[in-house]
C-alpha atoms as a PDB file:
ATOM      1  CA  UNK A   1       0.000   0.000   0.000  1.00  0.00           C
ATOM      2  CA  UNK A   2       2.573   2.381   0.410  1.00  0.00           C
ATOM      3  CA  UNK A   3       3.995   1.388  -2.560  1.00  0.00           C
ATOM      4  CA  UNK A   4       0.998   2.842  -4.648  1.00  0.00           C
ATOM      5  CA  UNK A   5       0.615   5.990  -2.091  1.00  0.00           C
ATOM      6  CA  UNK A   6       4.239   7.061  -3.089  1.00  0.00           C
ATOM      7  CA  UNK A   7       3.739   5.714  -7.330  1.00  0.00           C
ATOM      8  CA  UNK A   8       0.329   7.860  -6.769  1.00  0.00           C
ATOM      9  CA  UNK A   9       2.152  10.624  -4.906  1.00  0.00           C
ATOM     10  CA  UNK A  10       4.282  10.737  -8.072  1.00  0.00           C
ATOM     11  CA  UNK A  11       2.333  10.392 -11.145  1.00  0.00           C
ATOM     12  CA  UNK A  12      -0.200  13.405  -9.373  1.00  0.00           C
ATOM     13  CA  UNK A  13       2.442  16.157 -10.557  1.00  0.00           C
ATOM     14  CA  UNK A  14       2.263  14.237 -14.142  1.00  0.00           C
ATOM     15  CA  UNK A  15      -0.588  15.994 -15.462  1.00  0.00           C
ATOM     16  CA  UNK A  16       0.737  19.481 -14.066  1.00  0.00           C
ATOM     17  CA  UNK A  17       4.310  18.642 -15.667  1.00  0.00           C
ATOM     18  CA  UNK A  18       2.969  18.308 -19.248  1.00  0.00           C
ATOM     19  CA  UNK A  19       0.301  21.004 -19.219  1.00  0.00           C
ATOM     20  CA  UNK A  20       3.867  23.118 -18.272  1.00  0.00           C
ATOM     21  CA  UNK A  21       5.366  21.392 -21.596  1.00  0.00           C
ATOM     22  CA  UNK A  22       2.934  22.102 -23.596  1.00  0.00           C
ATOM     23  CA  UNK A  23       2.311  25.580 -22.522  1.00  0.00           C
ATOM     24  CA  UNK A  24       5.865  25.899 -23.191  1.00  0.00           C
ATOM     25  CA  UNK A  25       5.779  24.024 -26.409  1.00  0.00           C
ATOM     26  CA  UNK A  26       3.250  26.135 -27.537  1.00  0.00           C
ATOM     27  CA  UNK A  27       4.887  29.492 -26.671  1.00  0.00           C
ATOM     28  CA  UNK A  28       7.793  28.244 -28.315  1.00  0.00           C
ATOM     29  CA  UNK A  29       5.873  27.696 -31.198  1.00  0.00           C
ATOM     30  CA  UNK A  30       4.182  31.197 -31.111  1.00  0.00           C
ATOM     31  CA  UNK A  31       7.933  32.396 -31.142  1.00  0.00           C
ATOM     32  CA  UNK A  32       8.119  30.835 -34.154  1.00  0.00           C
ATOM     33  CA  UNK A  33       5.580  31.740 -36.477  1.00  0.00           C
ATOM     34  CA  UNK A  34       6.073  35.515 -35.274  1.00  0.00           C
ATOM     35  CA  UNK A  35       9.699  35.065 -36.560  1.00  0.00           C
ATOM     36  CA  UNK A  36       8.981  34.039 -39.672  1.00  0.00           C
ATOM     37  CA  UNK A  37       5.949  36.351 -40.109  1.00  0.00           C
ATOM     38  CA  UNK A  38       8.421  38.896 -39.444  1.00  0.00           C
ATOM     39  CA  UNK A  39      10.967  37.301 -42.395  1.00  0.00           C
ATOM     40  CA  UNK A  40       7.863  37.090 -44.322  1.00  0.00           C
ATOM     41  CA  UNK A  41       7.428  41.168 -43.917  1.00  0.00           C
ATOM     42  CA  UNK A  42      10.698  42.141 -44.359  1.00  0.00           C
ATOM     43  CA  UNK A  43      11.392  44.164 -47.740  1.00  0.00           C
ATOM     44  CA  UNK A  44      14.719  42.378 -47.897  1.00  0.00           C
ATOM     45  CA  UNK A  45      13.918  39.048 -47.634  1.00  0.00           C
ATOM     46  CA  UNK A  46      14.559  37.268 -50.790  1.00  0.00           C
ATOM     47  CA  UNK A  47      12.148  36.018 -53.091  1.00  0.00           C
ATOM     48  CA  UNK A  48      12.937  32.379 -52.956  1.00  0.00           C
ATOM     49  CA  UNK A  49      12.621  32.545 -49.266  1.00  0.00           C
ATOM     50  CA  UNK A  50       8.949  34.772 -49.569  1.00  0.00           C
ATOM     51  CA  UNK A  51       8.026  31.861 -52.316  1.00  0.00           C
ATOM     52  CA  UNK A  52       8.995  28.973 -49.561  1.00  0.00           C
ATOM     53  CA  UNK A  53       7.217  31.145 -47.039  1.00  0.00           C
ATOM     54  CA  UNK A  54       3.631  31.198 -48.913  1.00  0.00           C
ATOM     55  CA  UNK A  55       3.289  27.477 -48.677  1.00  0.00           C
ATOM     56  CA  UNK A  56       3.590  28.040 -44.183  1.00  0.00           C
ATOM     57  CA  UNK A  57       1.238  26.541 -42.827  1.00  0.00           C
ATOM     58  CA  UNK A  58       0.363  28.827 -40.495  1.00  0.00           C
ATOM     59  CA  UNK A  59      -2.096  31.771 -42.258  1.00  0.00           C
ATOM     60  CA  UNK A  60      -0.256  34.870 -40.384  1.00  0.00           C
ATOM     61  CA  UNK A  61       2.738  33.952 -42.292  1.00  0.00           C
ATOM     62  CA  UNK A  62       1.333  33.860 -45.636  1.00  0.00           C
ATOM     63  CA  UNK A  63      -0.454  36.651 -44.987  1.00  0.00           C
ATOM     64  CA  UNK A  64       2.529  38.861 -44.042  1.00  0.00           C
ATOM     65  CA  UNK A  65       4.001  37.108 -47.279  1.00  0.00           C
ATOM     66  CA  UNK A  66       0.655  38.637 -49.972  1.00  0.00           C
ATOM     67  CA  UNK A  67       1.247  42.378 -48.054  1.00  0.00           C
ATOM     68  CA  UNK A  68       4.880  42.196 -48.697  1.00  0.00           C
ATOM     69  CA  UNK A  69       5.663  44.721 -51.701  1.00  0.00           C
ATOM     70  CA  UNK A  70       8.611  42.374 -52.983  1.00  0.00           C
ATOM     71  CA  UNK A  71       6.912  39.230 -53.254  1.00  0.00           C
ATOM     72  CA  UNK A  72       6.979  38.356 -56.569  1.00  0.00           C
ATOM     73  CA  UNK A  73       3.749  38.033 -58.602  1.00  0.00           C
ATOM     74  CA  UNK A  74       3.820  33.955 -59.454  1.00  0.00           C
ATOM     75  CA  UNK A  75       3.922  34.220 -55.938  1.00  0.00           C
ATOM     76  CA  UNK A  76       1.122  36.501 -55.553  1.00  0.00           C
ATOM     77  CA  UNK A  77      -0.888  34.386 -57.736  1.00  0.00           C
ATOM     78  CA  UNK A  78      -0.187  31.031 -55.513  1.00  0.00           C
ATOM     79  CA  UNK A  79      -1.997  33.060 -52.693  1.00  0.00           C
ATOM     80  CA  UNK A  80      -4.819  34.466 -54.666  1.00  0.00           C
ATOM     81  CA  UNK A  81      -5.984  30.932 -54.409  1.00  0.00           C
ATOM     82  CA  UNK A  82      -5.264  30.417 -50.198  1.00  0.00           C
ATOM     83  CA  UNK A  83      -8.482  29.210 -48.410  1.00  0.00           C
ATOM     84  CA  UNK A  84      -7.956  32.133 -45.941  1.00  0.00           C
ATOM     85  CA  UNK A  85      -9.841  35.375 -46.139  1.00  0.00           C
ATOM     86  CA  UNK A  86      -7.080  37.601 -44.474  1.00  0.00           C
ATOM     87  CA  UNK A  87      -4.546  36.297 -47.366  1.00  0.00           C
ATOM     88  CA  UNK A  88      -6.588  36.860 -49.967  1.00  0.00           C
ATOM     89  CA  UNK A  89      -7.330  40.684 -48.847  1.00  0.00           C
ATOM     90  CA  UNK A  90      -3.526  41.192 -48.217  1.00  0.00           C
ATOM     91  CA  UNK A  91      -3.251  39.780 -52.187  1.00  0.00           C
ATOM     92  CA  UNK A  92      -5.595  42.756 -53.300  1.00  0.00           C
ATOM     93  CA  UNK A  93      -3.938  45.335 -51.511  1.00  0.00           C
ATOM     94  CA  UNK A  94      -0.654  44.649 -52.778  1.00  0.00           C
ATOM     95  CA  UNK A  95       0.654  46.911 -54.869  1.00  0.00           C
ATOM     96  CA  UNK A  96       2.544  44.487 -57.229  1.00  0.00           C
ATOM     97  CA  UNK A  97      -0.133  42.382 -57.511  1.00  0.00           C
ATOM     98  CA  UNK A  98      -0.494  42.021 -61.263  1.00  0.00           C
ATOM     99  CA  UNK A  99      -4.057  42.959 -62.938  1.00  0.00           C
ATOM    100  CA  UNK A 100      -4.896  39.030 -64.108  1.00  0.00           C
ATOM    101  CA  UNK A 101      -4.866  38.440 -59.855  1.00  0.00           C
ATOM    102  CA  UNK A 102      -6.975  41.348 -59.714  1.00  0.00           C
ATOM    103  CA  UNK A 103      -9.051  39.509 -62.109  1.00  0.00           C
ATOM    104  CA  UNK A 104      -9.282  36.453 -60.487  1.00  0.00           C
ATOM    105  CA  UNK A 105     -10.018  37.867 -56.824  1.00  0.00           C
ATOM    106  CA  UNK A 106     -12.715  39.659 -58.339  1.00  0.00           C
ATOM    107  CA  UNK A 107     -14.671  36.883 -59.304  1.00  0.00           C
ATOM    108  CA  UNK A 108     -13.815  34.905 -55.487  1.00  0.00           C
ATOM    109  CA  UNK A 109     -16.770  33.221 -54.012  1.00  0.00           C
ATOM    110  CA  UNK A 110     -15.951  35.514 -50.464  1.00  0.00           C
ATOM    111  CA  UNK A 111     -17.630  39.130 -50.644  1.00  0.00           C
ATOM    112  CA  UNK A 112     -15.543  40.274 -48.639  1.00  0.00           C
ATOM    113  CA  UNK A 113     -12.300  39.489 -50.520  1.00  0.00           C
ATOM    114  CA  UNK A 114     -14.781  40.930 -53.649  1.00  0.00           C
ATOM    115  CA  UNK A 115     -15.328  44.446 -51.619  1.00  0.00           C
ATOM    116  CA  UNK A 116     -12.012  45.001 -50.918  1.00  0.00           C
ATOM    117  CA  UNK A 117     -11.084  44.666 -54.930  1.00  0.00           C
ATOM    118  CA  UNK A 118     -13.613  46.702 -55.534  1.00  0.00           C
ATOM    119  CA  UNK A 119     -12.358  49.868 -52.835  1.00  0.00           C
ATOM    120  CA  UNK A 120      -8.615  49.168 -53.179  1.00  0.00           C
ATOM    121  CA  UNK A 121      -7.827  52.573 -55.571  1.00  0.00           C
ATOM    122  CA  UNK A 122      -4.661  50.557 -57.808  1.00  0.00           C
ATOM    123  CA  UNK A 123      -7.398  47.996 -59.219  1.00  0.00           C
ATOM    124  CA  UNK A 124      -6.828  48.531 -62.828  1.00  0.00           C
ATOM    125  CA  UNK A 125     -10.438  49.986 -64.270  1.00  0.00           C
ATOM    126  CA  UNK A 126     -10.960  46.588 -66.358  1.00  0.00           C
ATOM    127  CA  UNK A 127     -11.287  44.918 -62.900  1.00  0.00           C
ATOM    128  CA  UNK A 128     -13.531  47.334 -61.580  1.00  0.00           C
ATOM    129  CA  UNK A 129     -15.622  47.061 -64.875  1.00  0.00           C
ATOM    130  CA  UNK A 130     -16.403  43.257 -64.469  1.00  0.00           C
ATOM    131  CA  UNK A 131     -17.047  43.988 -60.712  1.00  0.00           C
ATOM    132  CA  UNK A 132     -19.727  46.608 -61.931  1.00  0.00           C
ATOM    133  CA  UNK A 133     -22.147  43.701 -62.690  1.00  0.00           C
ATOM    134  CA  UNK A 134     -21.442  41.623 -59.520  1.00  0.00           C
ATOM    135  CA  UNK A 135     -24.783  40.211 -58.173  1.00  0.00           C
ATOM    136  CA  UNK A 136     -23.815  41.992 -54.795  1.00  0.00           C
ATOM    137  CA  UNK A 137     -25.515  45.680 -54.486  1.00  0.00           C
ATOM    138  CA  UNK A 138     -22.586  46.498 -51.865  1.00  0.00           C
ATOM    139  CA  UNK A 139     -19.735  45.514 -54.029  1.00  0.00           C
ATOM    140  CA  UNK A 140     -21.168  47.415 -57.653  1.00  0.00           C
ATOM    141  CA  UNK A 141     -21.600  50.668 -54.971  1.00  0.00           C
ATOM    142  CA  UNK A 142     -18.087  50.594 -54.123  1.00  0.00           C
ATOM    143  CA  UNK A 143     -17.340  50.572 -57.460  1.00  0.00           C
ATOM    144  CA  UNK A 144     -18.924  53.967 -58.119  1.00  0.00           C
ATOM    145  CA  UNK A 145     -17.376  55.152 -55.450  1.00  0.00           C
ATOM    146  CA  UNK A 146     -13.824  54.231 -56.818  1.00  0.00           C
ATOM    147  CA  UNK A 147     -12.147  57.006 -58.311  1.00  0.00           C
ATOM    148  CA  UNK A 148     -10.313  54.446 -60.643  1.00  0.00           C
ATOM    149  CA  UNK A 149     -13.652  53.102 -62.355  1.00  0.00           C
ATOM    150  CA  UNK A 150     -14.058  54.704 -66.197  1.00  0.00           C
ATOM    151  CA  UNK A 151     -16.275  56.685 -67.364  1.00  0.00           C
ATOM    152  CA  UNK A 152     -17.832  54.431 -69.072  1.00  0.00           C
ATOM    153  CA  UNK A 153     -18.471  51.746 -66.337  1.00  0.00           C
ATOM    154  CA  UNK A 154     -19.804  54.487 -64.308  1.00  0.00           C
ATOM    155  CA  UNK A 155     -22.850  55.808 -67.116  1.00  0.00           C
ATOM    156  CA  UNK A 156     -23.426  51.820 -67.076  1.00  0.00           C
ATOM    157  CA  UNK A 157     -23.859  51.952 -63.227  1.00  0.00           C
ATOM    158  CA  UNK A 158     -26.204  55.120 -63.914  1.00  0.00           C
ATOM    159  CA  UNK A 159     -28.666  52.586 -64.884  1.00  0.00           C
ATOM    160  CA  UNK A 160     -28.348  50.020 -61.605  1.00  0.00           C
ATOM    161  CA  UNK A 161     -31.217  48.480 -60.067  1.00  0.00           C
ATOM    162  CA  UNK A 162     -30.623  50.265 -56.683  1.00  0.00           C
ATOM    163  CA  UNK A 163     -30.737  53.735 -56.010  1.00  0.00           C
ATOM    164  CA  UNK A 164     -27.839  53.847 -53.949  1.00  0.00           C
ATOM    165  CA  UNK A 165     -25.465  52.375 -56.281  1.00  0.00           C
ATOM    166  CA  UNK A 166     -27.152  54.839 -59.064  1.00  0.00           C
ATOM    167  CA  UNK A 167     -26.585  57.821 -57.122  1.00  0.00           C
ATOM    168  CA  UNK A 168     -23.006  57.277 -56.266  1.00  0.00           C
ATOM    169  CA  UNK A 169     -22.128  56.771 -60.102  1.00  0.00           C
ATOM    170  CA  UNK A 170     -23.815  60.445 -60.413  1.00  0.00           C
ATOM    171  CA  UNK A 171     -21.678  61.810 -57.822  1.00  0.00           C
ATOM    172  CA  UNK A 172     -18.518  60.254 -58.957  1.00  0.00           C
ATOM    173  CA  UNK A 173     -19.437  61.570 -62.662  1.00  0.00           C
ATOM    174  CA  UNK A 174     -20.143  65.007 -61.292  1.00  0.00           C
ATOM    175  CA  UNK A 175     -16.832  65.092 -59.393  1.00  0.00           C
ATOM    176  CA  UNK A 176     -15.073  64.223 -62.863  1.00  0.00           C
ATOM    177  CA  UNK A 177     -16.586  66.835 -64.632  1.00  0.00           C
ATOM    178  CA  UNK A 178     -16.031  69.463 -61.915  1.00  0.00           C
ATOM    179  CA  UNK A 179     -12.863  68.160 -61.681  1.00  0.00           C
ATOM    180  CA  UNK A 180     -12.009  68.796 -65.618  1.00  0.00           C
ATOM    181  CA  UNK A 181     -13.637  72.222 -65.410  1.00  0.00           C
ATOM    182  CA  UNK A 182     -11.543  73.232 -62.673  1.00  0.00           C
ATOM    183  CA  UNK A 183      -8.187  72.178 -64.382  1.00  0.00           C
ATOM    184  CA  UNK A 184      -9.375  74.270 -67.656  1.00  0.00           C
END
């Protein structure tokens, strides 16, 4: 019996011991992916080591790798197509994402990813063109609201179903033409 009291004794500071290990584990961990987040955001890091860095697993990395401004486009591409959100956005936003990504993150299945294609200002006007006849009220809106949308998408948008999206086109038209009168 006092065999088992002391093997009890012993094994009670067992559970306590790994919960410490993995806490520390974890931390360590934690350490980790902020490091090479960090690599991942660095305007220096080379683009072989951004390209190895999109296929982390862990989503803040890739996502610091889609903001970075030297990650190369076939890179930028690769993440265009990442199941998370957050990398997707950071895609759009980049300025050296090329305007076939653009295309393609305009037509993703996420709104959100959608609506911020639609507001970012560098979208080519193409993109912003094919977003005019997205099903989503919200996302055509923004469009008249860009100030890189053409005239011509704009006069379409003139004619939208909703009034909101109809009067924002007329505002954005009138801001163009007071615009040119002013610079006369």
């Amino acid at each position: 019996m006092a065999k088992s009291a002391h093997r009890s004794r012993a094994l009670s500071g067992a559970p306590i011991l790994a919960l410490a290990l993995l806490a520390a584990a974890a931390l360590a961990g934690a350490d980790d992916v902020r490091e090479r987040a960090r690599r991942a955001a660095l305007p220096a890091t080379p683009p072989a080591e951004l390209a190895r860095l999109a296929a982390d697993p862990h989503p803040r990395v890739r996502e610091a790798v889609a903001a970075n401004r030297r990650t190369p486009p076939e890179t930028l591409a690769r993440l265009a197509r990442d199941p998370e959100r957050a990398v997707r956005i950071a895609v759009a936003t980049n300025l050296r994402t090329p305007p076939a990504v653009h295309r393609l993150l305009a037509r993703d299945a996420d709104r959100e990813v959608r609506s911020v294609v639609a507001r970012f200002e560098y979208v080519p006007a193409e993109v912003l063109a094919k977003l005019a006849g997205d099903p989503d009220p919200d996302i055509r809106l923004e469009v008249a609201r860009n100030w890189n949308t053409d005239e011509a998408t704009l006069r379409r948008l003139l004619a939208d179903a909703h009034e909101e999206v109809r009067l924002a086109a007329a505002r954005s038209l009138a801001a163009r033409a007071e615009e040119a009168a002013g610079a006369r």
